[in-house]
Protein backbone atom coordinates (compact mmCIF):
# COMPACT_ATOMS: atom_id res chain seq x y z
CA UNK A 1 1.19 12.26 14.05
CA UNK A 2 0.15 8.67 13.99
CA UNK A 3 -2.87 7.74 11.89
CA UNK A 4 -4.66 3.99 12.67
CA UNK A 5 -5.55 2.09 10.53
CA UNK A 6 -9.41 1.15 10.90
CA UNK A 7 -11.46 -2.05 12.40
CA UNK A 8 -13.75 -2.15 9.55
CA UNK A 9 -11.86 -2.90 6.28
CA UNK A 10 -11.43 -5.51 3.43
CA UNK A 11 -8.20 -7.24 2.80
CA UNK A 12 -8.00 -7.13 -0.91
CA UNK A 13 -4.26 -8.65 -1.05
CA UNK A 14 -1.09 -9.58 0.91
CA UNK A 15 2.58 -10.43 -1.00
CA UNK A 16 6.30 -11.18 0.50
CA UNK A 17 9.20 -8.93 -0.21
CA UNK A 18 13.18 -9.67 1.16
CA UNK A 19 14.62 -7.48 2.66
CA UNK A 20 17.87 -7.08 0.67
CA UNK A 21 21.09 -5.92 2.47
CA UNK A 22 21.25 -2.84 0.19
CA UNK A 23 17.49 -1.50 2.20
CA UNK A 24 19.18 -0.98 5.00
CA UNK A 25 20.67 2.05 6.73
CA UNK A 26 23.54 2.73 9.10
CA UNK A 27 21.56 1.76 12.08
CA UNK A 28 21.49 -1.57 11.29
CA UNK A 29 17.66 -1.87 10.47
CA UNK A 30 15.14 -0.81 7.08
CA UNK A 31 16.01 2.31 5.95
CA UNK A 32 12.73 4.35 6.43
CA UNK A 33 12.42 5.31 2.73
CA UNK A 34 12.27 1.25 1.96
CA UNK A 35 8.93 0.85 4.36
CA UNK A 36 7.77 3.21 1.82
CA UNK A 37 9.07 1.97 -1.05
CA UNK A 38 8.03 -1.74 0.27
CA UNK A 39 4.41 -0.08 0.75
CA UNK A 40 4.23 0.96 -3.08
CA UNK A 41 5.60 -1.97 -4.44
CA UNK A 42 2.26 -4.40 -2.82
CA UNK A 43 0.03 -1.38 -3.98
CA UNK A 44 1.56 -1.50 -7.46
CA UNK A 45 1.39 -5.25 -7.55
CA UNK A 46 -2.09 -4.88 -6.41
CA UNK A 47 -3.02 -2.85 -8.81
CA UNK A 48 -1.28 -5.24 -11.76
CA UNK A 49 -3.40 -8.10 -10.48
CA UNK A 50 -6.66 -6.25 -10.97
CA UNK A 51 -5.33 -5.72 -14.49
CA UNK A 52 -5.09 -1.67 -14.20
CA UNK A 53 -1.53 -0.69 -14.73
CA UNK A 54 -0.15 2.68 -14.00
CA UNK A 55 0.32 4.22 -17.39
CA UNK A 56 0.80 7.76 -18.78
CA UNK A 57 -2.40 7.75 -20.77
CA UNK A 58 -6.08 6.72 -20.23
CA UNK A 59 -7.88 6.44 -16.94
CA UNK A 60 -6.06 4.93 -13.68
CA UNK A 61 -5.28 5.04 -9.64
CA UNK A 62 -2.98 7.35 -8.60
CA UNK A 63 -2.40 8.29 -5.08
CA UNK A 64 -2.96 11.66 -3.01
CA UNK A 65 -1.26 11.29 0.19
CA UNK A 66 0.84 8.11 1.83
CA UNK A 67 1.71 7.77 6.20
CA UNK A 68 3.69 5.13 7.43
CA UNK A 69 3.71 3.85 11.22
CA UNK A 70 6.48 2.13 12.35
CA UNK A 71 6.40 0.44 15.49
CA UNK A 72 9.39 -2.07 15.06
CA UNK A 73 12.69 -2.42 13.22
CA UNK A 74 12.94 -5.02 10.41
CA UNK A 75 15.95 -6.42 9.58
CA UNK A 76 18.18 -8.10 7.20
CA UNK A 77 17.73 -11.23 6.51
CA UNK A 78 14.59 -11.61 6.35
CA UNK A 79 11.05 -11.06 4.70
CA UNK A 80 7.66 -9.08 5.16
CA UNK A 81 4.64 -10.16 4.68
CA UNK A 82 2.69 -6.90 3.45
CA UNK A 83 -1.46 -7.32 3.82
CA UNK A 84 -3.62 -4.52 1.95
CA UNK A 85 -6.77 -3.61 2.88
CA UNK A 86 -8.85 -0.97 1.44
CA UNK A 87 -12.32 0.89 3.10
CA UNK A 88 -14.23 3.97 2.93
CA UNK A 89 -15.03 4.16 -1.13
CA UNK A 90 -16.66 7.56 -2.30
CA UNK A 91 -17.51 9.01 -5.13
CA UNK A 92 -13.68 8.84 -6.95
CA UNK A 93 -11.57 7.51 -3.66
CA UNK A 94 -11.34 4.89 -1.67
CA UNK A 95 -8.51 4.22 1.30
CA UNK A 96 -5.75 2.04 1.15
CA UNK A 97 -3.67 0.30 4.25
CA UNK A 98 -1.42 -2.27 4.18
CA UNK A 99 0.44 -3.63 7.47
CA UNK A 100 3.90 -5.20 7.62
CA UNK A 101 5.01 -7.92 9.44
CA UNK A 102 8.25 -10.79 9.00
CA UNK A 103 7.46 -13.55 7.66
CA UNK A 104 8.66 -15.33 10.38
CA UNK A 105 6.14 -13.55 13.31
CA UNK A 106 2.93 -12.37 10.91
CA UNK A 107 1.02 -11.37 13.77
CA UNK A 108 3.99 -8.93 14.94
CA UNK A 109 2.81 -5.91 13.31
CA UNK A 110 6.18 -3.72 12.63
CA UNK A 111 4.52 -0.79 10.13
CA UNK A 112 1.63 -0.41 9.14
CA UNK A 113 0.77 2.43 6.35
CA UNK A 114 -1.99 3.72 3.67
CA UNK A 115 -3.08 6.04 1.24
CA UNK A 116 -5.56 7.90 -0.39
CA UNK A 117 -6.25 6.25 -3.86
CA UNK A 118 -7.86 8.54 -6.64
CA UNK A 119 -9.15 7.30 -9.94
CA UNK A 120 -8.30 9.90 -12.63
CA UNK A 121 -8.33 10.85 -16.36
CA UNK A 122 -4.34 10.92 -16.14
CA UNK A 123 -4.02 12.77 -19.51
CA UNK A 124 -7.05 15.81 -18.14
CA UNK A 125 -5.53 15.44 -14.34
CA UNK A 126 -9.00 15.16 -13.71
CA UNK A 127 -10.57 12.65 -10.82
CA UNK A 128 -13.48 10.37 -12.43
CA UNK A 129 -15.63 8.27 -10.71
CA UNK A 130 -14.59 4.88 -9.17
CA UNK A 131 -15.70 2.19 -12.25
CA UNK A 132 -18.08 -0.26 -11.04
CA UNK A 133 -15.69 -2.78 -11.34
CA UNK A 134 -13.36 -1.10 -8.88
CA UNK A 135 -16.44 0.07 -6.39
CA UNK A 136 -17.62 -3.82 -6.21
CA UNK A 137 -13.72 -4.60 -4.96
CA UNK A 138 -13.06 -1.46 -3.01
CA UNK A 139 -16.76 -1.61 -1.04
């Protein structure tokens, strides 16, 4: 199942990650669990930068379900650019997408992925309104 990633969204953050030899697999190209891993690791910065931290306690963004599209192999060397974008806030979500390109060719889409994004009483495991902090970046 392939799931596209909308026209109307708000980039919200973009960051470079090399490839290391280690992400890839015996095919020769990024090992499928890395897009993934890649995909999490801009989120995760992205959510550092806004100054909400993924912690066991208090209120935070978890997410609720992840896809990944991949369309063409990345390689070692190299690097990939990884844009976010979010759209769609309700009432405690919003959607997250990020696409992935080299460094080298940035308009050469090779994945492109998202989420659902949830903001939660972690400790209750209980989903809380978007702050109005959040909503302002999110909308």
């Amino acid at each position: 199942m392939r799931i596209d990633i909308p026209e109307a969204k708000k980039r919200v953050y973009e960051m470079t990650i090399p490839i290391r030899w280690g992400d890839m697999d015996a095919m020769g190209h990024l090992n499928n669990a890395s897009y993934f891993r890649f995909l999490e690791t801009a989120r995760i910065d992205w959510f550092h930068s806004l100054g909400t931290v993924p912690r066991p306690e208090g209120e935070g963004m978890v997410i609720v379900n992840a896809f990944c599209n991949f369309y063409r192999q990345l390689e070692y060397p190299g690097d990939v650019l990884i844009r976010m974008y979010v759209s769609d806030p309700g009432r405690t979500t919003f959607e997250s997408w990020a696409t992935m390109a080299r460094t080298d060719a940035p308009d050469v889409i090779c994945a492109a992925g998202g989420a659902t994004t949830i903001w939660v009483d972690v400790v209750k495991q209980k989903a809380l309104p978007l702050p109005d902090w959040l909503r302002a970046i999110v909308s």
